[in-house]
N, C-alpha and C. Protein backbone atom coordinates (compact mmCIF):
# COMPACT_ATOMS: atom_id res chain seq x y z
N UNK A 1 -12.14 9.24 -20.81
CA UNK A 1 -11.99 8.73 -19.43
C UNK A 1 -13.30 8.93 -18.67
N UNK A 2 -13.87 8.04 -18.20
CA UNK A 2 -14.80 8.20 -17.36
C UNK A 2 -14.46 9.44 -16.09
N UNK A 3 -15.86 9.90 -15.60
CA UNK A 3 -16.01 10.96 -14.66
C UNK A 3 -15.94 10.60 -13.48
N UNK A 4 -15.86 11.34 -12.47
CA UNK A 4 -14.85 10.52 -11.36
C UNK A 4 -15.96 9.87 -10.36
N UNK A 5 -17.70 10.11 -10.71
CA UNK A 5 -17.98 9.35 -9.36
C UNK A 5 -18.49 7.94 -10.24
N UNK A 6 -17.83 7.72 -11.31
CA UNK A 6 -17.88 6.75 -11.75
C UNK A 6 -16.48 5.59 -11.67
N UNK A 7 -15.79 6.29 -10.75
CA UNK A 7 -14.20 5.71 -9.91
C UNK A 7 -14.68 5.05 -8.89
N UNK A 8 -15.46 4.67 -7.93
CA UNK A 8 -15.41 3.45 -7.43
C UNK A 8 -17.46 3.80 -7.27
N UNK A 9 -17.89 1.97 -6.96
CA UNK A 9 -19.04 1.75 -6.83
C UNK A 9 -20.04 2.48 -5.97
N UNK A 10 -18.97 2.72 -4.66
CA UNK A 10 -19.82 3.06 -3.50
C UNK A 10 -20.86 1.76 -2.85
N UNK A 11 -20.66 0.09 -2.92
CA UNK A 11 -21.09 -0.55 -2.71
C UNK A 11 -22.36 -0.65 -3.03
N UNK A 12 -23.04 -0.47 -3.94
CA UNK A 12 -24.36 -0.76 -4.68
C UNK A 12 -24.86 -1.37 -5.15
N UNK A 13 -23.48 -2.16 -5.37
CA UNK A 13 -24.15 -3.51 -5.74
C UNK A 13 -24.46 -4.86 -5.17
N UNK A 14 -24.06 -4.44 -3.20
CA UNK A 14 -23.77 -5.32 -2.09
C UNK A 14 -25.02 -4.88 -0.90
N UNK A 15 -25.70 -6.17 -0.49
CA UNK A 15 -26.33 -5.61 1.05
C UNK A 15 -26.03 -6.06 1.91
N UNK A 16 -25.89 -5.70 3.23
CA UNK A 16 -25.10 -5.89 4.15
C UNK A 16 -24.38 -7.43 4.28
N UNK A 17 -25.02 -8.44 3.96
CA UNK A 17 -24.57 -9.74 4.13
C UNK A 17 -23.49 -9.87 3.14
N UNK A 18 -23.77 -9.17 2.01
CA UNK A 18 -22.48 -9.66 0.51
C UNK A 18 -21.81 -8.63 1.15
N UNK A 19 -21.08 -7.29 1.74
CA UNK A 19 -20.42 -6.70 2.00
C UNK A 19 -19.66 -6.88 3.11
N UNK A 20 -20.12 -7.98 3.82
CA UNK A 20 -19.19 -8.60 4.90
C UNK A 20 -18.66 -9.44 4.37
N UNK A 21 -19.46 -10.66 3.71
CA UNK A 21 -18.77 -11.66 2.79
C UNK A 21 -17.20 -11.38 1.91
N UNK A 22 -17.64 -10.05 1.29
CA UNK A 22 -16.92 -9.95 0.38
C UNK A 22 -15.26 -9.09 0.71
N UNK A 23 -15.72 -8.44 2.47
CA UNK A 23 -14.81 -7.94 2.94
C UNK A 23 -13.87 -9.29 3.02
N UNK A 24 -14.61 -10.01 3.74
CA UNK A 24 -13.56 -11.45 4.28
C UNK A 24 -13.01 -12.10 3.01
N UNK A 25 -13.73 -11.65 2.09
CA UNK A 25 -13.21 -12.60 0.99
C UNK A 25 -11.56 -11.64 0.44
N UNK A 26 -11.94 -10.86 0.63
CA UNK A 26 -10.84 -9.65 -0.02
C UNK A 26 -9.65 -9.27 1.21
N UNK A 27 -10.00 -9.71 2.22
CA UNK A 27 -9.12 -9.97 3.45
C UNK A 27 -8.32 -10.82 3.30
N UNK A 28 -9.06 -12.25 2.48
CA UNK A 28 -8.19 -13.69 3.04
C UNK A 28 -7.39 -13.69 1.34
N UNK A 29 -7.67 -12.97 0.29
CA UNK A 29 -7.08 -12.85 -0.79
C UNK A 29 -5.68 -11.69 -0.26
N UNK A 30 -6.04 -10.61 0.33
CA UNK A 30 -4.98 -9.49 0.62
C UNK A 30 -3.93 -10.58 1.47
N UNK A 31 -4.27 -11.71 2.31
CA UNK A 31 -3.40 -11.84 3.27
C UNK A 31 -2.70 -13.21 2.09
N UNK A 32 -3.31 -13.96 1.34
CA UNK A 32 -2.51 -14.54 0.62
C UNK A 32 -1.13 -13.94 0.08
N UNK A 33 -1.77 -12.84 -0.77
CA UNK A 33 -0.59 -12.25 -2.01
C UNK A 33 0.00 -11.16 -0.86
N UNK A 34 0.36 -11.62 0.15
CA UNK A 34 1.55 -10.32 1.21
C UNK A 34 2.16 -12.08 1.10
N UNK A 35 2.12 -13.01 1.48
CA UNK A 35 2.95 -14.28 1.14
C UNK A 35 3.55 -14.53 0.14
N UNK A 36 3.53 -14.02 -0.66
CA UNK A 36 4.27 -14.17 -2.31
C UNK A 36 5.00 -12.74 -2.28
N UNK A 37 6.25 -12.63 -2.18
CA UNK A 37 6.66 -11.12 -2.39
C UNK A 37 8.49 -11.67 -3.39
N UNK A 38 8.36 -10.14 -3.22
CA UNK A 38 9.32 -9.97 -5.09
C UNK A 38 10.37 -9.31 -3.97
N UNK A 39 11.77 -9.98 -3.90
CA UNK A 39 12.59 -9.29 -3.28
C UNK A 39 13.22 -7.69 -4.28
N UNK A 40 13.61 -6.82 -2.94
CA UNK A 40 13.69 -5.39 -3.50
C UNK A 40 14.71 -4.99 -2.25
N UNK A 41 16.26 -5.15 -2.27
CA UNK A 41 17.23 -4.89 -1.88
C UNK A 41 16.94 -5.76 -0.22
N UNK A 42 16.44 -4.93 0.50
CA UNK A 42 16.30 -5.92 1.88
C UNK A 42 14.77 -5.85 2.49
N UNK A 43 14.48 -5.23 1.81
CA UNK A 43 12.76 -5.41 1.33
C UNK A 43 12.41 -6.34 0.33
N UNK A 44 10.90 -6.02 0.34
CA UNK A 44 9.83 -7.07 -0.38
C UNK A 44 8.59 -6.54 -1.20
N UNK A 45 8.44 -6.70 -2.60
CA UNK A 45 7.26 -5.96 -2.79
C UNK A 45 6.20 -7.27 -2.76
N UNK A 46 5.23 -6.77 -2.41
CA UNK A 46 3.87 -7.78 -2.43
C UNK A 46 2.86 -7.07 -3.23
N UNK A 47 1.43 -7.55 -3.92
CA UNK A 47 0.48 -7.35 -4.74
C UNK A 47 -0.73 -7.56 -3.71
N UNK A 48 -0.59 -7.16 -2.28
CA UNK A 48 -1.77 -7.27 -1.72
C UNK A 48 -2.12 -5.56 -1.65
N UNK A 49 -1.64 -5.05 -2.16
CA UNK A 49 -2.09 -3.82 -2.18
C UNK A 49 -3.32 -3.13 -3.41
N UNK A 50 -3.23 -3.96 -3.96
CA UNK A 50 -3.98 -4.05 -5.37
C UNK A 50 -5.50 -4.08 -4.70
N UNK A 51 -5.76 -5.46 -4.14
CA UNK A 51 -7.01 -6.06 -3.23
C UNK A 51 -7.23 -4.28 -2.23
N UNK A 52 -6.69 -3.78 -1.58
CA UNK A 52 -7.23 -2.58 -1.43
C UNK A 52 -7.90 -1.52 -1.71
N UNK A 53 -7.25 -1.33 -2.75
CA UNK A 53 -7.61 -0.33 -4.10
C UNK A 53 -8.80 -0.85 -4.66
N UNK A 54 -9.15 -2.46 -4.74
CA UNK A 54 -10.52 -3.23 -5.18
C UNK A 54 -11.31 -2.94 -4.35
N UNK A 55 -10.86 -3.11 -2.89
CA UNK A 55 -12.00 -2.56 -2.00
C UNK A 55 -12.49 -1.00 -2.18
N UNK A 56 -11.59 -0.75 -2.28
CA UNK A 56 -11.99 1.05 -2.02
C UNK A 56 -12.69 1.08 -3.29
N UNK A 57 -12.74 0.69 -4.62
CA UNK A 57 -13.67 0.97 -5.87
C UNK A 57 -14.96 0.60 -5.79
N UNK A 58 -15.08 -0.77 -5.04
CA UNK A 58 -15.94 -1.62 -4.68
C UNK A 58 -16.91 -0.95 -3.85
N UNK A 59 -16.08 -0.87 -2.80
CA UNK A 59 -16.95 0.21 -1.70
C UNK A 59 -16.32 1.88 -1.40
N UNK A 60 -15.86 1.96 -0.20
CA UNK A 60 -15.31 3.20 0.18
C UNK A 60 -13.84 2.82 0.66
N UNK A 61 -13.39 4.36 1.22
CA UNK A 61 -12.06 4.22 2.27
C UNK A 61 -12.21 3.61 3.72
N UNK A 62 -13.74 3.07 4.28
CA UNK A 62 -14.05 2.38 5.37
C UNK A 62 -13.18 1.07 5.49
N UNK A 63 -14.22 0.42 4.11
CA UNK A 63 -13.37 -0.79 3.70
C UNK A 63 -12.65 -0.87 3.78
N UNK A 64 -12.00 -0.79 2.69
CA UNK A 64 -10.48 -0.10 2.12
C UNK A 64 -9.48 -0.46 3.65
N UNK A 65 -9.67 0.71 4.45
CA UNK A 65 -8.76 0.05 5.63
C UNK A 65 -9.43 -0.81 6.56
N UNK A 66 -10.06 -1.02 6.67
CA UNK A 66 -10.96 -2.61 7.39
C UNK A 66 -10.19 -3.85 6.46
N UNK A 67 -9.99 -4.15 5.50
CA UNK A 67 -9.49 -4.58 4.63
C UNK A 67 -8.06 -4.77 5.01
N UNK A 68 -7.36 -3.42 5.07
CA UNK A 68 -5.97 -3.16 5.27
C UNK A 68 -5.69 -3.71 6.60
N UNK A 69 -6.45 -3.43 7.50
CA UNK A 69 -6.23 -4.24 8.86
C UNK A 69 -6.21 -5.42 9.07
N UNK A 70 -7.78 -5.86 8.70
CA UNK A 70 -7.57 -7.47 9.07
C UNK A 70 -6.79 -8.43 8.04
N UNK A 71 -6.03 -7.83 6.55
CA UNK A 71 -5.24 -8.62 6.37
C UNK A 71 -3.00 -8.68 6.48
N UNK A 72 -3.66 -7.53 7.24
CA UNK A 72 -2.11 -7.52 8.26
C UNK A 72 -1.99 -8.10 8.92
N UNK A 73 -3.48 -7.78 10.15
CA UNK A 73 -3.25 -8.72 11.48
C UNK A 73 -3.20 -10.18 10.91
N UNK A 74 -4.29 -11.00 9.91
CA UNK A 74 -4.09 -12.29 9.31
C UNK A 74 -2.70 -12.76 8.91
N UNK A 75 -1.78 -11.79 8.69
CA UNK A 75 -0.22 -12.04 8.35
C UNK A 75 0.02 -12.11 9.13
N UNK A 76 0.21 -11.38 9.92
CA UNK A 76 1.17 -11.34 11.43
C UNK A 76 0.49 -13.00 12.04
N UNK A 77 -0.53 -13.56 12.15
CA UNK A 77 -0.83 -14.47 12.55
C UNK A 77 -0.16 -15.75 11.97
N UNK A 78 -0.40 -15.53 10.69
CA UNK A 78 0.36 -16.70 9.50
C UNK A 78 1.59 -16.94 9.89
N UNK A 79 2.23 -15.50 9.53
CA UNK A 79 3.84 -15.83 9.19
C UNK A 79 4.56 -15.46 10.89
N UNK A 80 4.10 -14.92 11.49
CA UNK A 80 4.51 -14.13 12.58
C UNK A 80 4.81 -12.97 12.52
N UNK A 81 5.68 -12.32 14.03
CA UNK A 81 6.08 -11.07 13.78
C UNK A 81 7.42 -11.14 12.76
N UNK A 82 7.57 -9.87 11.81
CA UNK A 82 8.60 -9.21 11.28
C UNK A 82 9.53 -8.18 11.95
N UNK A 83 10.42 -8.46 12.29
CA UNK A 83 11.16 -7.60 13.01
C UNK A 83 10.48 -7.22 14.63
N UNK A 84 11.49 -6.25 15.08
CA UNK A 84 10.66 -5.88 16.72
C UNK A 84 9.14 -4.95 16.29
N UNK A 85 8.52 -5.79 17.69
CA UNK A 85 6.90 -5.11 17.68
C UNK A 85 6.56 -5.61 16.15
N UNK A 86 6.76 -5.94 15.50
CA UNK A 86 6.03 -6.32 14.15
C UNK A 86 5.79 -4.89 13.48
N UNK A 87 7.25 -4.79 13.23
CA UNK A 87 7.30 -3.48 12.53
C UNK A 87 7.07 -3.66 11.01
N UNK A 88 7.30 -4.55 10.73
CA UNK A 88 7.04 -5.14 9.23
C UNK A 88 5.63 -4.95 9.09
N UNK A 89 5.09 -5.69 9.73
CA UNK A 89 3.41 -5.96 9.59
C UNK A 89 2.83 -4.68 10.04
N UNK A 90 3.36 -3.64 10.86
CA UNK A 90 2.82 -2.10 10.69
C UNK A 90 3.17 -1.30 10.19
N UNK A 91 4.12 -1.49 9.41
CA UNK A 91 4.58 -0.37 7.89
C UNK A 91 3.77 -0.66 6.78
N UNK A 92 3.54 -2.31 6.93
CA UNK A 92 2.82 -2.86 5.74
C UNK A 92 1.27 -2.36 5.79
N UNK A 93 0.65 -2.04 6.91
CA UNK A 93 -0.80 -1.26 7.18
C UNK A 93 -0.51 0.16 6.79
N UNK A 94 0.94 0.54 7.36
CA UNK A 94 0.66 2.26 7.09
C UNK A 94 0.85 2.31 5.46
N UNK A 95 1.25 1.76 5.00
CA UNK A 95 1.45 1.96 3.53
C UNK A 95 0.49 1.44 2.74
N UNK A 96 -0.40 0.30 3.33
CA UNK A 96 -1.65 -0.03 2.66
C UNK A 96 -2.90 1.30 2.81
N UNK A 97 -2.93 1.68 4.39
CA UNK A 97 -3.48 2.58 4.26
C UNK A 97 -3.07 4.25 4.14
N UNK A 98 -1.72 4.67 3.09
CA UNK A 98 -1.70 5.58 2.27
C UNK A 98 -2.09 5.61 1.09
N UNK A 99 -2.33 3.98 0.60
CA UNK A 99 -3.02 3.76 -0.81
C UNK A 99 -4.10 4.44 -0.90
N UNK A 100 -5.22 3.87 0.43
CA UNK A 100 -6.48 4.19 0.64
C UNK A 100 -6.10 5.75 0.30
N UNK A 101 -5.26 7.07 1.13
CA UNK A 101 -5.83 7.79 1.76
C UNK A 101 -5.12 8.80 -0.05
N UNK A 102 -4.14 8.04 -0.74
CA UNK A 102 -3.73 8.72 -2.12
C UNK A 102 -5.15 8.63 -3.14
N UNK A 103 -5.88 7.52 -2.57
CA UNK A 103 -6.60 7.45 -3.73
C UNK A 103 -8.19 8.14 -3.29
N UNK A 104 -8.08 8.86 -2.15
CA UNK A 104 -9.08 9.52 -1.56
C UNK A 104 -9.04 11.03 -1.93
N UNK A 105 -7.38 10.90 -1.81
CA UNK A 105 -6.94 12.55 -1.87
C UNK A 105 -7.49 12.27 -3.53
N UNK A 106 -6.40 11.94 -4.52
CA UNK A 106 -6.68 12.01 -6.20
C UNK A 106 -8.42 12.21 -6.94
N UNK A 107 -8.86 11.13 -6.10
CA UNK A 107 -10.80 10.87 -6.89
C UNK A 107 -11.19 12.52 -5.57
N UNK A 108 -10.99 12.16 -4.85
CA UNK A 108 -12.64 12.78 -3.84
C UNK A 108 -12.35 14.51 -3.59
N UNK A 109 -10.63 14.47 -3.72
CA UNK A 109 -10.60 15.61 -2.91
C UNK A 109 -10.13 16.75 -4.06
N UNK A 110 -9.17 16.27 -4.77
CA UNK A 110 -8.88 16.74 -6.16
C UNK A 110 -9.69 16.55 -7.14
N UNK A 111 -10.23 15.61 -7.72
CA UNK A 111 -10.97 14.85 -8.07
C UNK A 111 -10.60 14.90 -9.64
N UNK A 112 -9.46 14.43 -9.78
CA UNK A 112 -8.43 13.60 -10.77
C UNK A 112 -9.60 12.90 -11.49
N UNK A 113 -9.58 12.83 -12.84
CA UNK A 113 -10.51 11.81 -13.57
C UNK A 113 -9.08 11.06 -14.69
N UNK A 114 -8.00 11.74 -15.11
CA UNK A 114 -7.28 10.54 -15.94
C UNK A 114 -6.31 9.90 -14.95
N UNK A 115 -6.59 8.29 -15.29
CA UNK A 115 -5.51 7.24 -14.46
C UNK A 115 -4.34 7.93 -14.09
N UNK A 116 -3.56 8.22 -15.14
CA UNK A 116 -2.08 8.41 -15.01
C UNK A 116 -1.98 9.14 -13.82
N UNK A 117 -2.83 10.32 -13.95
CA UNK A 117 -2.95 11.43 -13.05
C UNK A 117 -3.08 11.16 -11.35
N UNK A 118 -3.97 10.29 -11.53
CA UNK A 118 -4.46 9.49 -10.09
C UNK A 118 -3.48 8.44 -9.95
N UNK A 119 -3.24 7.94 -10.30
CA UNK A 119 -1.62 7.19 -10.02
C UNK A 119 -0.38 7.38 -9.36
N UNK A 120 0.18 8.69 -10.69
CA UNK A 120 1.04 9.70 -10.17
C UNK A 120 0.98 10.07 -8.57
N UNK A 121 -0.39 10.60 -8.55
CA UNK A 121 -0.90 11.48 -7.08
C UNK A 121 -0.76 10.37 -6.06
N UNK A 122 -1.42 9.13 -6.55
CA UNK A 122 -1.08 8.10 -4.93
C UNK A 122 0.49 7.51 -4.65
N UNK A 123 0.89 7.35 -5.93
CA UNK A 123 2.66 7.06 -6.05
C UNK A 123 3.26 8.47 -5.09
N UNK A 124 2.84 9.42 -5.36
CA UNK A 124 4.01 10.51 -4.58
C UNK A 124 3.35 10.50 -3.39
N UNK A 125 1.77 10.01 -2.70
CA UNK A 125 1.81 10.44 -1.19
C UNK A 125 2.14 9.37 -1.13
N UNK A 126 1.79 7.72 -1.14
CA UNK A 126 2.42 6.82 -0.70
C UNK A 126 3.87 7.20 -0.85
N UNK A 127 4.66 7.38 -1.30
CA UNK A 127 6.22 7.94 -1.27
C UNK A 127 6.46 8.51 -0.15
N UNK A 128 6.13 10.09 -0.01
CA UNK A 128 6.29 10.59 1.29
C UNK A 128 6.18 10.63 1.85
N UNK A 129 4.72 9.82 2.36
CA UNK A 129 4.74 9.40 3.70
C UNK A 129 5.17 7.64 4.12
N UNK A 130 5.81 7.20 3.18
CA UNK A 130 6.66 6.12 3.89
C UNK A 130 8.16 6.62 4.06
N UNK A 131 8.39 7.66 3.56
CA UNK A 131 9.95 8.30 3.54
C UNK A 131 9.83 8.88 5.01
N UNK A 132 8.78 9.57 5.31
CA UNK A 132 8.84 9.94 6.48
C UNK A 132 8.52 9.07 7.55
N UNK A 133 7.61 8.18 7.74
CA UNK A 133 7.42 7.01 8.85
C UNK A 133 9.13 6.36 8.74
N UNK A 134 9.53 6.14 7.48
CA UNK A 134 10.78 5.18 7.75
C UNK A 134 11.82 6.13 8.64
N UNK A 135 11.78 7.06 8.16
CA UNK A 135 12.64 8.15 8.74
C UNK A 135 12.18 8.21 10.44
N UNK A 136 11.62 8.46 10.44
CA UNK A 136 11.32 8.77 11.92
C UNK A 136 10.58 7.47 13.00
N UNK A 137 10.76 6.30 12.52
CA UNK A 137 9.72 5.55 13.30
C UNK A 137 10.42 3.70 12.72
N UNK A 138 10.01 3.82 11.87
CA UNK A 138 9.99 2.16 11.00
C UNK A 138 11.65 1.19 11.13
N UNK A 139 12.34 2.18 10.54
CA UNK A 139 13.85 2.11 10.14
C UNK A 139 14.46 1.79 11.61
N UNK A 140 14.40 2.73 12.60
CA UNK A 140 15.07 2.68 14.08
C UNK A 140 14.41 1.74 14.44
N UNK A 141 13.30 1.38 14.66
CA UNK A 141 12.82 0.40 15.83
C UNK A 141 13.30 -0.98 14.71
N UNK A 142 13.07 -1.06 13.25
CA UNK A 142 13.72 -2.41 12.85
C UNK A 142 14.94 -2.90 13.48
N UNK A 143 15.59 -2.00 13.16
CA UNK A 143 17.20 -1.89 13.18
C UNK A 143 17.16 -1.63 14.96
N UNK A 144 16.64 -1.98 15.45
CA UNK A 144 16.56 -1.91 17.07
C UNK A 144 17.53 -1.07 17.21
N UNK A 145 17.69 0.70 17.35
CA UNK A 145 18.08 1.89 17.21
C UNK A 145 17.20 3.25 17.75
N UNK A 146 18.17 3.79 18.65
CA UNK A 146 17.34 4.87 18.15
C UNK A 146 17.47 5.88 17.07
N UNK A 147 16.50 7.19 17.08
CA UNK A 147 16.36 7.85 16.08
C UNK A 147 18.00 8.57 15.91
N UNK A 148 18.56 9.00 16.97
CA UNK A 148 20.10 9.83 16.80
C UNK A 148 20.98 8.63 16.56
N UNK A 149 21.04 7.44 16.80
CA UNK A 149 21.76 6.52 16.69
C UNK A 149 21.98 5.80 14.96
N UNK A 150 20.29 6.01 14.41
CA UNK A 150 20.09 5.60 13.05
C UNK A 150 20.54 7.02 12.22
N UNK A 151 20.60 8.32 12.60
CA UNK A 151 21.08 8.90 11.63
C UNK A 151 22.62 9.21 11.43
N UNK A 152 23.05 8.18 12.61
CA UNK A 152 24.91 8.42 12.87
C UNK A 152 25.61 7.36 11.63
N UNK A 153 24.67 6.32 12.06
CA UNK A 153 25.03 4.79 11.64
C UNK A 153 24.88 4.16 10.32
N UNK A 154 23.37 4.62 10.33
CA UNK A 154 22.72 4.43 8.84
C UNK A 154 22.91 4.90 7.42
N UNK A 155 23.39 3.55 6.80
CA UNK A 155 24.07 4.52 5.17
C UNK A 155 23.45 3.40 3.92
N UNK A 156 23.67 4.28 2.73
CA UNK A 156 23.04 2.92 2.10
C UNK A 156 23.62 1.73 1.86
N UNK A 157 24.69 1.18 2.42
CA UNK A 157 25.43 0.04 2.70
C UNK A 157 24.60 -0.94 3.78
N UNK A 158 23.89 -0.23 4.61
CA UNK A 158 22.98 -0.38 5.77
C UNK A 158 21.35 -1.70 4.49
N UNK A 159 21.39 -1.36 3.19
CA UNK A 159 20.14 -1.77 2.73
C UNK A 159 20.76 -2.25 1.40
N UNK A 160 22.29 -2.74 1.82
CA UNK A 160 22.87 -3.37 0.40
C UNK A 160 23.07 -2.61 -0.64
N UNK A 161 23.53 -1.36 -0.90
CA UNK A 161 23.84 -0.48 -1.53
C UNK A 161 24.94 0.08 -1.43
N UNK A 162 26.16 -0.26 -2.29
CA UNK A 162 27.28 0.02 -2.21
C UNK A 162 28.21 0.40 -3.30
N UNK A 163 26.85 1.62 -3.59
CA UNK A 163 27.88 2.14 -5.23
C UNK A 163 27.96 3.85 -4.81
N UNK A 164 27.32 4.19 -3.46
CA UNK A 164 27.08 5.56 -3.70
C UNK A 164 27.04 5.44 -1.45
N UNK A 165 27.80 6.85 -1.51
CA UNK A 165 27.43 7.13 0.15
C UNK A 165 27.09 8.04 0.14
N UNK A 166 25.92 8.16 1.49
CA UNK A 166 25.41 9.33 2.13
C UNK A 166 24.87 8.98 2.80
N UNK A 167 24.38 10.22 4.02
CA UNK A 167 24.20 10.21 5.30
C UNK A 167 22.01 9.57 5.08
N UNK A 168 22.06 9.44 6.83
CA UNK A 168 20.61 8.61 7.00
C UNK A 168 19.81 9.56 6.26
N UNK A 169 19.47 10.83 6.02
CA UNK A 169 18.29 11.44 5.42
C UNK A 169 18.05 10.70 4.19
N UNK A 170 19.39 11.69 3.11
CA UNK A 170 19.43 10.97 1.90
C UNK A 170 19.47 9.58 1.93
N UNK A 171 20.17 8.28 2.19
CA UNK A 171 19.92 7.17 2.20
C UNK A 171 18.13 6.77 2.52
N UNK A 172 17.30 7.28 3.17
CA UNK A 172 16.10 6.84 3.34
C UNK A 172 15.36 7.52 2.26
N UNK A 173 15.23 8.88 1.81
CA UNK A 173 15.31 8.81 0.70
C UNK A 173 15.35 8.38 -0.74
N UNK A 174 16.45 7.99 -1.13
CA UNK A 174 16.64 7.04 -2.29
C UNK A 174 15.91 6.22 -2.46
N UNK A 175 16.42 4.70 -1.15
CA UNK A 175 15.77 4.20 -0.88
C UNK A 175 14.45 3.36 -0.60
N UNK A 176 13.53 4.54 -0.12
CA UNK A 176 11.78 4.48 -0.14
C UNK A 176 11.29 5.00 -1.14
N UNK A 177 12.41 5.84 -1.85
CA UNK A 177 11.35 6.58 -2.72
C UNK A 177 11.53 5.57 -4.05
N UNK A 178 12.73 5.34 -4.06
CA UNK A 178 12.53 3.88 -5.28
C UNK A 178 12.06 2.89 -5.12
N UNK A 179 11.59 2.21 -3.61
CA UNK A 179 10.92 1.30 -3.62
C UNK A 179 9.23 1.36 -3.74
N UNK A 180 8.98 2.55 -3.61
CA UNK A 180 7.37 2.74 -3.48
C UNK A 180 7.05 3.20 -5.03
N UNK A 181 8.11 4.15 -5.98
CA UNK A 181 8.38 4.21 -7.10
C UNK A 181 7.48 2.38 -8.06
N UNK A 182 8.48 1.99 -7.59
CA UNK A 182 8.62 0.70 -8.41
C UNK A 182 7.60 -0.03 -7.79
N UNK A 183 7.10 -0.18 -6.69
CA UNK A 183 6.12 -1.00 -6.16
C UNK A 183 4.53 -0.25 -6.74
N UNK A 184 4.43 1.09 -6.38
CA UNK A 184 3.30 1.75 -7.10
C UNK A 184 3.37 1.46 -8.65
N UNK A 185 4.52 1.45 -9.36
CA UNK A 185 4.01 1.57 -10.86
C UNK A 185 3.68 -0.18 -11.10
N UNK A 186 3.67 -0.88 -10.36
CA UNK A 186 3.31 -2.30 -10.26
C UNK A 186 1.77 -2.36 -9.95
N UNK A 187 1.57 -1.49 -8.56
CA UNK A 187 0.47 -2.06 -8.08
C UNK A 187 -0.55 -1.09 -9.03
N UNK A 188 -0.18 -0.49 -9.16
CA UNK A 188 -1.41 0.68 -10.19
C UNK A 188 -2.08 0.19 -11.23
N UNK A 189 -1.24 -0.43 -12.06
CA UNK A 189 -1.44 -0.52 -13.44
C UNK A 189 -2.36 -2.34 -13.65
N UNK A 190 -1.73 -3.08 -12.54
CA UNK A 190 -2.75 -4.10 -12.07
C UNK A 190 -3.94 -3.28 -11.55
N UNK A 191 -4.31 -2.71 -11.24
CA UNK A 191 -5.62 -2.49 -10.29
C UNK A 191 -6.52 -1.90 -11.39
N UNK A 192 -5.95 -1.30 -12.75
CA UNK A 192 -6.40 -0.48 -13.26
C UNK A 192 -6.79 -1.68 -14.27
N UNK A 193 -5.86 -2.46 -14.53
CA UNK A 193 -6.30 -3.73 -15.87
C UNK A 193 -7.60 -4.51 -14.98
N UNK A 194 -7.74 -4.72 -13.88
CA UNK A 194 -8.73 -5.64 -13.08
C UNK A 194 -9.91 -4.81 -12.92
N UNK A 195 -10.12 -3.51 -12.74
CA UNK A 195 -11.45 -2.18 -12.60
C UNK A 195 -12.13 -2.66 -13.63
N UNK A 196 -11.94 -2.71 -14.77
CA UNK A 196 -13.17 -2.67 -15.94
C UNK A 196 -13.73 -3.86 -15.89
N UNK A 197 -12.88 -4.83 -15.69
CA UNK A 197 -13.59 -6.63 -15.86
C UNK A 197 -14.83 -6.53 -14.84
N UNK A 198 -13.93 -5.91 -13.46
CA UNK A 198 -14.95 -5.94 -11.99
C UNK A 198 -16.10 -5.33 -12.57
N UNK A 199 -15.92 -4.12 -12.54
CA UNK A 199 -16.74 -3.30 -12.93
C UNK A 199 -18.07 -3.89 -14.04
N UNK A 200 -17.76 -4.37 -15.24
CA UNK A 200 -18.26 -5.01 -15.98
C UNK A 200 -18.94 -6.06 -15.22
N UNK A 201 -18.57 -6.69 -14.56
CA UNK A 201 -19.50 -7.61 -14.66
C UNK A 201 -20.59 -7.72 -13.47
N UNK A 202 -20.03 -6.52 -12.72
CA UNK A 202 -20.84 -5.85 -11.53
C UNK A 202 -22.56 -5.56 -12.55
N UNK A 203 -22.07 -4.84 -13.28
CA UNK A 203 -23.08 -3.88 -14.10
C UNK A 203 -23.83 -5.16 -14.27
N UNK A 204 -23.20 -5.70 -15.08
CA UNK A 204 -23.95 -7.32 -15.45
C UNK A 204 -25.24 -8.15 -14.58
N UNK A 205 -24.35 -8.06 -13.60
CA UNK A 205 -25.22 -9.16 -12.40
C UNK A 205 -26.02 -8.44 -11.83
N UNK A 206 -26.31 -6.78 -11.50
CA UNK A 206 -26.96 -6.13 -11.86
C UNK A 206 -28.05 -5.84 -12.34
């Protein structure tokens, strides 16, 4: 396995003009593939999270959420708002940018050198911290609720789940943690088959 400051470029191979270019280019690709999504109970998984993870190899975690921003706000423009306040389109930033901040913690801070390992590590913070935004923030304002109101009300019947009951903790729970489960072991393993080609042919042009 390669050594870890050989995990993303650090933009070296861009000067300022190709690194704006290539932001916008990786913006208007992120805001495509959030338009194509894979239904997942009353959610959606999308593959614009991948284009993140390209930025951040490419360059840094600057990018990375510069990236994450302007191809949210580009959604929210496209498709409109999702739910109240465009809670859709700001879960979809906070969770783009836990990718950034799993794959900051795994390479920079731990400094994880096998995939699996760095995977694992961004799969469980992306996990817990969408278990907790949904919990406390995402879930109520969708469900136009408040927070004591969503933990009276809310069950997993609430997200089409009707083989098993329990109260709002556990239900958000389950829930997020199987959807970020299944959405991470998606978006990972793409990002990881697309690194070497990039990479390669970076070296190349080079």
């Amino acid at each position: 396995m390669e050594n870890q400051t050989n995990q993303t470029l650090k933009g070296q191979h861009f000067n300022t003009v190709e690194r704006m270019t290539a932001i916008a280019v990786l913006s208007s690709l992120g805001t495509v593939l959030m338009l194509f999504e894979i239904p997942f109970l009353v959610m959606a998984i999308d593959l614009s999270d991948v284009v993140i993870l390209i930025t951040f190899f490419l360059f840094s975690w600057r990018e990375a959420f510069a990236v994450a921003f302007f191809k949210t706000m580009a959604h929210l423009l496209f498709k409109g708002a999702v739910g109240p306040i465009a809670i859709g389109q700001i879960s979809a930033f906070i969770a783009s940018s836990m990718y950034v901040v799993g794959f900051y913690v795994a390479i920079r801070l731990l400094k994880f050198k096998r995939r699996l390992t760095i995977s694992l590590c961004v799969i469980m913070i992306v996990s817990i911290a969408m278990i907790l935004v949904n919990y406390f923030f995402v879930t109520p304002v969708y469900l136009q609720m408040s927070l004591s109101e969503a933990r009276t009300m809310v069950t997993p019947a609430t997200f089409g789940i009707d083989w098993f009951e329990a109260g709002y903790w556990v239900t958000i729970v389950v829930v997020f943690a199987s959807f970020n489960i299944i959405k991470g072991s998606i978006i990972l393993p793409v990002f990881w088959i697309l690194r070497n080609p990039i990479k390669t042919y970076l070296d190349h042009q080079k």
